[in-house]
Protein backbone atom coordinates (compact mmCIF):
# COMPACT_ATOMS: atom_id res chain seq x y z
CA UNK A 1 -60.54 -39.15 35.70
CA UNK A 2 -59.57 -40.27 32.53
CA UNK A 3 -56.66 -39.79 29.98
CA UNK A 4 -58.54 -37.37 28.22
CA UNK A 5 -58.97 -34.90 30.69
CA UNK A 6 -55.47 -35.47 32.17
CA UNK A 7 -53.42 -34.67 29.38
CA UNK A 8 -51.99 -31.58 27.45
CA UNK A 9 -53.14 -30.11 24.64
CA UNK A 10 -50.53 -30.32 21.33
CA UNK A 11 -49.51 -27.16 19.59
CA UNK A 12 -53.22 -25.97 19.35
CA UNK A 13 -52.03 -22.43 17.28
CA UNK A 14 -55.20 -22.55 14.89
CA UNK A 15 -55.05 -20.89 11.92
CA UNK A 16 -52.98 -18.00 11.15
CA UNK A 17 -55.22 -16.50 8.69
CA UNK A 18 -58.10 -15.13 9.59
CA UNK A 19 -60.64 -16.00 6.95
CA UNK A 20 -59.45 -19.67 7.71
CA UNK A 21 -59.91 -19.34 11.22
CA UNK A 22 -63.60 -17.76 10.57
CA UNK A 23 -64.22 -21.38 8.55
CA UNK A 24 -63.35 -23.21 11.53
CA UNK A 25 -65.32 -21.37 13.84
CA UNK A 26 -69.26 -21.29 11.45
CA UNK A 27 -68.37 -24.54 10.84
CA UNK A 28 -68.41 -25.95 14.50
CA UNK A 29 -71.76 -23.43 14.89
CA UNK A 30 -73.27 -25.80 11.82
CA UNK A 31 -72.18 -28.70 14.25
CA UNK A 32 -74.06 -27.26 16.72
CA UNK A 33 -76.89 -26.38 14.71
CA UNK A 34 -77.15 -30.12 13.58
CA UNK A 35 -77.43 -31.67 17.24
CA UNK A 36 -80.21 -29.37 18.01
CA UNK A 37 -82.44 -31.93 16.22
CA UNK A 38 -79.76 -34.87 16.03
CA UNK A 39 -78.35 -34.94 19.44
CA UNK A 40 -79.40 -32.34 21.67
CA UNK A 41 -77.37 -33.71 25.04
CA UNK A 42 -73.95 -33.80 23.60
CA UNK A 43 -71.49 -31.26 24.27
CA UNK A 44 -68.89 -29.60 21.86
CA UNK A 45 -65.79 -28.54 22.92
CA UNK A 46 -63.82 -25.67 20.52
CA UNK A 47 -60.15 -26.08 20.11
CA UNK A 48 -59.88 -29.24 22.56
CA UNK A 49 -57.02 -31.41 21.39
CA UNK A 50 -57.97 -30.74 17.72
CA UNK A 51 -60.28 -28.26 15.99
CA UNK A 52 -63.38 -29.78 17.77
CA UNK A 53 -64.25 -32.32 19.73
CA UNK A 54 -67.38 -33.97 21.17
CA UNK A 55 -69.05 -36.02 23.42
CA UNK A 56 -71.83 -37.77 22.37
CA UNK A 57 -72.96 -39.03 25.96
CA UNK A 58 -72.15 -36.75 28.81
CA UNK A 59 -72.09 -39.76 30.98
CA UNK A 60 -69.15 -40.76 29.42
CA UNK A 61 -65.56 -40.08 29.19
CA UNK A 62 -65.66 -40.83 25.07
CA UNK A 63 -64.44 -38.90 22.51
CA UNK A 64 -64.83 -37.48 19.00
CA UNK A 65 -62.21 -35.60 17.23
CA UNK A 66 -62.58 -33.17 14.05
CA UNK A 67 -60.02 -31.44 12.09
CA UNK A 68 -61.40 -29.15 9.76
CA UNK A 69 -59.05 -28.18 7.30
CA UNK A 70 -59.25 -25.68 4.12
CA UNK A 71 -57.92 -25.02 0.45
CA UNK A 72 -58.76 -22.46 -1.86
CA UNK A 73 -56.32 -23.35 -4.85
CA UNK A 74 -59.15 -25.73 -6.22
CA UNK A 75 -56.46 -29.53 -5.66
CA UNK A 76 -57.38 -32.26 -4.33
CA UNK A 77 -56.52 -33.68 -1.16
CA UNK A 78 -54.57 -37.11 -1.53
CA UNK A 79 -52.93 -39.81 0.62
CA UNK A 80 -49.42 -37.89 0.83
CA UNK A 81 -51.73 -34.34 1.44
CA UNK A 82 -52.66 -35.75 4.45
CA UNK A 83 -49.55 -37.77 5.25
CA UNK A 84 -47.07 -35.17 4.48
CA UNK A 85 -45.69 -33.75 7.76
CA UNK A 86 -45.77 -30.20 8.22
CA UNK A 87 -42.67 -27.84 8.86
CA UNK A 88 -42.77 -24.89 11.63
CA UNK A 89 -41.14 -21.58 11.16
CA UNK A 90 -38.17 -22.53 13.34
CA UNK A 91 -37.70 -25.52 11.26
CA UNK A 92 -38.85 -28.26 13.01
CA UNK A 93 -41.64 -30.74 11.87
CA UNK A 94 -45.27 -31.13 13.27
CA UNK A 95 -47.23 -33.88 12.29
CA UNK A 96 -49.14 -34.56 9.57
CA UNK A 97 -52.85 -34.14 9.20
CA UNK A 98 -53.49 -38.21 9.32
CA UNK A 99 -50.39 -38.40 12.20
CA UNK A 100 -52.53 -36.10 14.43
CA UNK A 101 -55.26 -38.57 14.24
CA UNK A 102 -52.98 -41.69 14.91
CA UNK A 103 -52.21 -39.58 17.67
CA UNK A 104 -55.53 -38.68 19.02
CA UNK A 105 -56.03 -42.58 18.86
CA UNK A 106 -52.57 -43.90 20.71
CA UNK A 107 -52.75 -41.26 23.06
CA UNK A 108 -56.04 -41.68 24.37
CA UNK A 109 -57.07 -45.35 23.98
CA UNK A 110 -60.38 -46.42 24.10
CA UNK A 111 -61.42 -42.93 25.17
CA UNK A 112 -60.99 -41.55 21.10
CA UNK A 113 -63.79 -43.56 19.54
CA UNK A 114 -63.94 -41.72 16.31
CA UNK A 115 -61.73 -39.30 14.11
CA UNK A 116 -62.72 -37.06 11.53
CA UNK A 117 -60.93 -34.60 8.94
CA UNK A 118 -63.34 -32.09 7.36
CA UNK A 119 -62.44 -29.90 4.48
CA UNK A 120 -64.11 -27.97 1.65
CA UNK A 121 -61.67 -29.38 -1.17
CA UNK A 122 -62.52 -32.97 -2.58
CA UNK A 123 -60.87 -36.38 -2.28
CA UNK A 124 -58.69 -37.85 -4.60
CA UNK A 125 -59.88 -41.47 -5.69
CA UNK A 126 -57.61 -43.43 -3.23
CA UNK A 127 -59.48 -41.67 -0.08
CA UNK A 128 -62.89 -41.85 -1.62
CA UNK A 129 -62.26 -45.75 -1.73
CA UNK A 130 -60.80 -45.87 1.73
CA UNK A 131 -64.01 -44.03 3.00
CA UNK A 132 -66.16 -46.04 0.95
CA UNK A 133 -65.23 -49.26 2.74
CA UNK A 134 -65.48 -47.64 6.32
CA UNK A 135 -69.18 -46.53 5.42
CA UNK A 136 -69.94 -49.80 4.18
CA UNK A 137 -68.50 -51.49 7.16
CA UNK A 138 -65.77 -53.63 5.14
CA UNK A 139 -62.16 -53.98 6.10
CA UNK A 140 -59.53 -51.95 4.48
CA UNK A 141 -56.92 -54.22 4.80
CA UNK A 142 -59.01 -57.01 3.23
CA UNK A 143 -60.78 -55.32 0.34
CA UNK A 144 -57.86 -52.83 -0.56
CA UNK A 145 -54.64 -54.20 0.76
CA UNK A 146 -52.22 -52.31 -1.40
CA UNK A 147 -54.11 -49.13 -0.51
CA UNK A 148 -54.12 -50.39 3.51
CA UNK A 149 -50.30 -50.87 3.25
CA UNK A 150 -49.68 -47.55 1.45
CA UNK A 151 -51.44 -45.78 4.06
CA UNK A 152 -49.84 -47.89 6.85
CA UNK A 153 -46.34 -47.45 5.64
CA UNK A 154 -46.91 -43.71 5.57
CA UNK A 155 -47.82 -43.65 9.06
CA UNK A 156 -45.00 -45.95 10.48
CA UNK A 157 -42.32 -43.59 8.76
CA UNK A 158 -43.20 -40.31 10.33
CA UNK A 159 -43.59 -41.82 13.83
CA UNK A 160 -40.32 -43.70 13.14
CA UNK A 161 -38.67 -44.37 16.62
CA UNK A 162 -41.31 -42.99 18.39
CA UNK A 163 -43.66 -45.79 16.98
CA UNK A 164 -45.51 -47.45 20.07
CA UNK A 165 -45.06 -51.35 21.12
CA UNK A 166 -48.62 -51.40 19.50
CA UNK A 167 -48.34 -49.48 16.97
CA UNK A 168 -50.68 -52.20 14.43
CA UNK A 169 -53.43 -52.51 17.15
CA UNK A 170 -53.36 -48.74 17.12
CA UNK A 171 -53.20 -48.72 13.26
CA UNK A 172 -56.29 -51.02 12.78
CA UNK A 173 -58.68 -48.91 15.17
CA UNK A 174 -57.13 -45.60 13.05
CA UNK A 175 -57.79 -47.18 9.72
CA UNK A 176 -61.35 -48.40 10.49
CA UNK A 177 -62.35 -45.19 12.37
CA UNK A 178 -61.05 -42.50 10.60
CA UNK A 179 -63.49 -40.40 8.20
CA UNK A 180 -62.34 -37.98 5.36
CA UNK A 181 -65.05 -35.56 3.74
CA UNK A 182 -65.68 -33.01 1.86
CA UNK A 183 -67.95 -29.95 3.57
CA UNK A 184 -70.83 -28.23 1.49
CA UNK A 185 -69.37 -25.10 3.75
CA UNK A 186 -67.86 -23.27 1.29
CA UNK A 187 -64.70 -20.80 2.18
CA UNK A 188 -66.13 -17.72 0.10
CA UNK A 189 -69.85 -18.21 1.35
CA UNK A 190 -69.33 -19.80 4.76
CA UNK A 191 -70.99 -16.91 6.72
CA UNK A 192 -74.13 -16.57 5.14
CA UNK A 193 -74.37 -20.59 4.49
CA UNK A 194 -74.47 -20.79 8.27
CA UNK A 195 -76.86 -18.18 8.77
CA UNK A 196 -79.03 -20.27 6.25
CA UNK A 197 -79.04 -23.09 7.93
CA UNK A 198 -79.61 -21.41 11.52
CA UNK A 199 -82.51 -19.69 9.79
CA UNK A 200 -83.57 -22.96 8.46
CA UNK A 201 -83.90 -24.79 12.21
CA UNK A 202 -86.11 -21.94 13.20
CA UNK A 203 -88.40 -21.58 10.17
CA UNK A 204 -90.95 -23.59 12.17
CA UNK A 205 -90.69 -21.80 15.05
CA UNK A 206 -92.60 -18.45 16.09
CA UNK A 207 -89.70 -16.06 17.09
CA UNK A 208 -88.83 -12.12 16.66
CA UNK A 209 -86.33 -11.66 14.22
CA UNK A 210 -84.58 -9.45 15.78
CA UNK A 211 -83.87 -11.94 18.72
CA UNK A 212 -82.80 -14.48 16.29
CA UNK A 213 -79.83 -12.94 14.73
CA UNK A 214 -78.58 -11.80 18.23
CA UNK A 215 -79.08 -15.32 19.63
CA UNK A 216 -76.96 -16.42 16.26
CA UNK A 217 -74.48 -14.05 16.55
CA UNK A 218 -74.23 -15.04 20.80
CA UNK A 219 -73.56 -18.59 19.29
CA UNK A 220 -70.87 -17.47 17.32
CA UNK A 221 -68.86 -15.35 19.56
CA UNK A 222 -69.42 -18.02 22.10
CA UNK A 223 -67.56 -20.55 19.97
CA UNK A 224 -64.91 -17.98 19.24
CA UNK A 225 -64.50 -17.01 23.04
CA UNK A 226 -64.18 -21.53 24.15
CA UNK A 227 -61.80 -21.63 20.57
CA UNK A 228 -59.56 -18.94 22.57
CA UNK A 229 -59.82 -20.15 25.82
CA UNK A 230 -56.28 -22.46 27.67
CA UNK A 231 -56.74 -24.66 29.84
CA UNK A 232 -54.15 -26.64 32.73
CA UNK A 233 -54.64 -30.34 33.00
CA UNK A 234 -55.13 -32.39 34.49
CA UNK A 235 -58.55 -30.88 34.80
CA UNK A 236 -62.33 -31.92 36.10
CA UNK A 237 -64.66 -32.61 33.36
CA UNK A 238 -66.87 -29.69 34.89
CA UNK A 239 -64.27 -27.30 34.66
CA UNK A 240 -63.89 -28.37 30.77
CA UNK A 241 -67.35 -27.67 29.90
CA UNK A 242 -66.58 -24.30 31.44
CA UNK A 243 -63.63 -23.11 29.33
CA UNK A 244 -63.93 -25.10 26.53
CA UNK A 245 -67.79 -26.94 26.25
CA UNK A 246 -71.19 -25.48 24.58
CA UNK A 247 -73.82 -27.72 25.95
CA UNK A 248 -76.37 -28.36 22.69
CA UNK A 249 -79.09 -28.76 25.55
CA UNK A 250 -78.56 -25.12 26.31
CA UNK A 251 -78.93 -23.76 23.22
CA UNK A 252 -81.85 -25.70 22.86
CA UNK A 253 -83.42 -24.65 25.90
CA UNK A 254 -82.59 -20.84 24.97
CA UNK A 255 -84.51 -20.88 22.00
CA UNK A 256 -87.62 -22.31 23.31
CA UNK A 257 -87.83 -19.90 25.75
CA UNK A 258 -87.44 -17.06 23.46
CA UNK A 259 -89.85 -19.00 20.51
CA UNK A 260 -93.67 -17.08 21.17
CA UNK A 261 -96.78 -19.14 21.65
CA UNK A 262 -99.34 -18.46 19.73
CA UNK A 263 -101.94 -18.09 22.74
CA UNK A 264 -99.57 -14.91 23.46
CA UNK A 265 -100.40 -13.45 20.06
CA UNK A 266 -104.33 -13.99 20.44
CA UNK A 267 -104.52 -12.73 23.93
CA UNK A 268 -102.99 -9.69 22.61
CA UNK A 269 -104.93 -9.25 19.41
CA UNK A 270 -108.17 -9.88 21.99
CA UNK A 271 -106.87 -6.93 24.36
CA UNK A 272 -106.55 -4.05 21.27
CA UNK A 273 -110.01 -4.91 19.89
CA UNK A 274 -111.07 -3.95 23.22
CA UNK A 275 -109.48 -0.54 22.08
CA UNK A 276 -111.77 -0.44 19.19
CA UNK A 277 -108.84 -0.15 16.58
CA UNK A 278 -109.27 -0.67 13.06
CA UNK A 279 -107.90 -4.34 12.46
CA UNK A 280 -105.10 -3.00 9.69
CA UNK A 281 -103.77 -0.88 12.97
CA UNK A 282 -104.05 -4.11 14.86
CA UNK A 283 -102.41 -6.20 12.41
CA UNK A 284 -99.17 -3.67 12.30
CA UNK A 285 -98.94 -3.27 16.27
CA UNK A 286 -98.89 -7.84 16.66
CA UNK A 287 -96.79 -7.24 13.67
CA UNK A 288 -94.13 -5.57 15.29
CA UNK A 289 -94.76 -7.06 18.63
């Protein structure tokens, strides 16, 4: 059993309001809408030591992590955004956005292989140049060292005395394996945009409308009911998939079954000409068949 599975979730509150929370939620079904063609064995897990997390190979005991974040008051997200830590009602301090992530990635070792934050505001220059060396496979600390050691010293000041023995080993897997983007999920138009793109899988695929927006709308409160769900570690990974996994195989499988061949249609069709109907009767009765 690994680490993963072993240890407690952090503060896990999600957002308190509700359009925010609604973000969250059609954005992980547009993650799961994108592995039905991209990745169709992973799972997804909804509010699983971050917003969303995933494993890429069921096999294994590997992780992905996304935050997924929102602003509507049109800034920019910036270094000290991300780095700023975050105070709680009773006055205490949480971590910050980029401090969760150093988390995810001392915490769980070798078992966090990848770290996102998500949000639908943009990037200030200094993160677009950070990103731009991870997706070109450069080294931060080499090609931008004064932006490396900015980020670095950020970092090492919230976790203070609490910074591990290893902290730079941990610091140089964050750093490398950390992505920051901007969504084309919008927060006013998030709904339908999902919808769209749901829509958009199954243009190619023969299935009764009607059955499509309640499969859609199963997905959704599905992804609300995991978000909700609390768990007790240390606990099987069997039992996770339960409470807190979609499996993108079964959503897969569900909409095959439920897609029409086109043999059905004809063998119909031949059966009412057999009834001697006119064919513009015909054509309305397959129609709403």
């Amino acid at each position: 059993m690994g680490i993963t599975l072993q240890t407690n979730q952090r503060e896990q509150a999600g957002s308190d309001v509700y359009n925010r929370y609604e973000y969250q939620v059609h954005w992980i079904v547009c993650q799961i809408i994108s592995k039905l063609n991209s990745n169709p064995d992973c799972i997804v897990f909804c509010e699983y030591h971050d917003d969303m997390a995933e494993l890429s190979d069921p096999s294994k005991d590997i992780f992905e992590y996304y935050q997924v974040k929102t602003k509507d008051d049109g800034s920019v997200w910036t270094v000290v955004d991300l780095s700023q830590k975050i105070k709680r009602k009773d006055g205490t301090y949480k971590h910050s956005f980029l401090g969760f992530i150093f988390y995810n990635f001392m915490q769980f070792g070798l078992e966090c292989a990848h770290c996102s934050f998500v949000s639908n505001a943009p990037m200030d220059v200094e993160i677009r140049t950070w990103q731009a060396c991870i997706e070109d496979d450069l080294i931060l600390k080499l090609e931008q060292p004064e932006l490396y050691q900015k980020i670095k010293t950020r970092i090492s000041e919230e976790y203070g005395d609490t910074k591990p023995d290893n902290f730079d080993e941990i610091f140089e897997r964050f750093i490398q394996n950390t992505s920051i983007s901007t969504d084309s999920l919008q927060l006013q138009t998030y709904e339908a945009q999902t919808r769209d793109n749901f829509f958009t899988y199954l243009k190619d695929q023969k299935m009764p409308i009607n059955t499509a927006h309640l499969i859609f709308e199963q997905i959704i409160t599905d992804v609300r009911h995991k978000s909700k769900q609390t768990i007790n570690p240390p606990i099987s990974k069997k039992s996770l998939i339960l409470k807190k996994g979609i499996r993108i195989s079964d959503i897969s499988t569900l909409l095959k079954s439920k897609a029409v061949r086109d043999d059905v249609y004809y063998a119909f069709r031949a059966y009412l000409n057999t009834a001697g109907l006119l064919d513009s009767k015909i054509d309305k009765i397959v129609a709403g068949k």
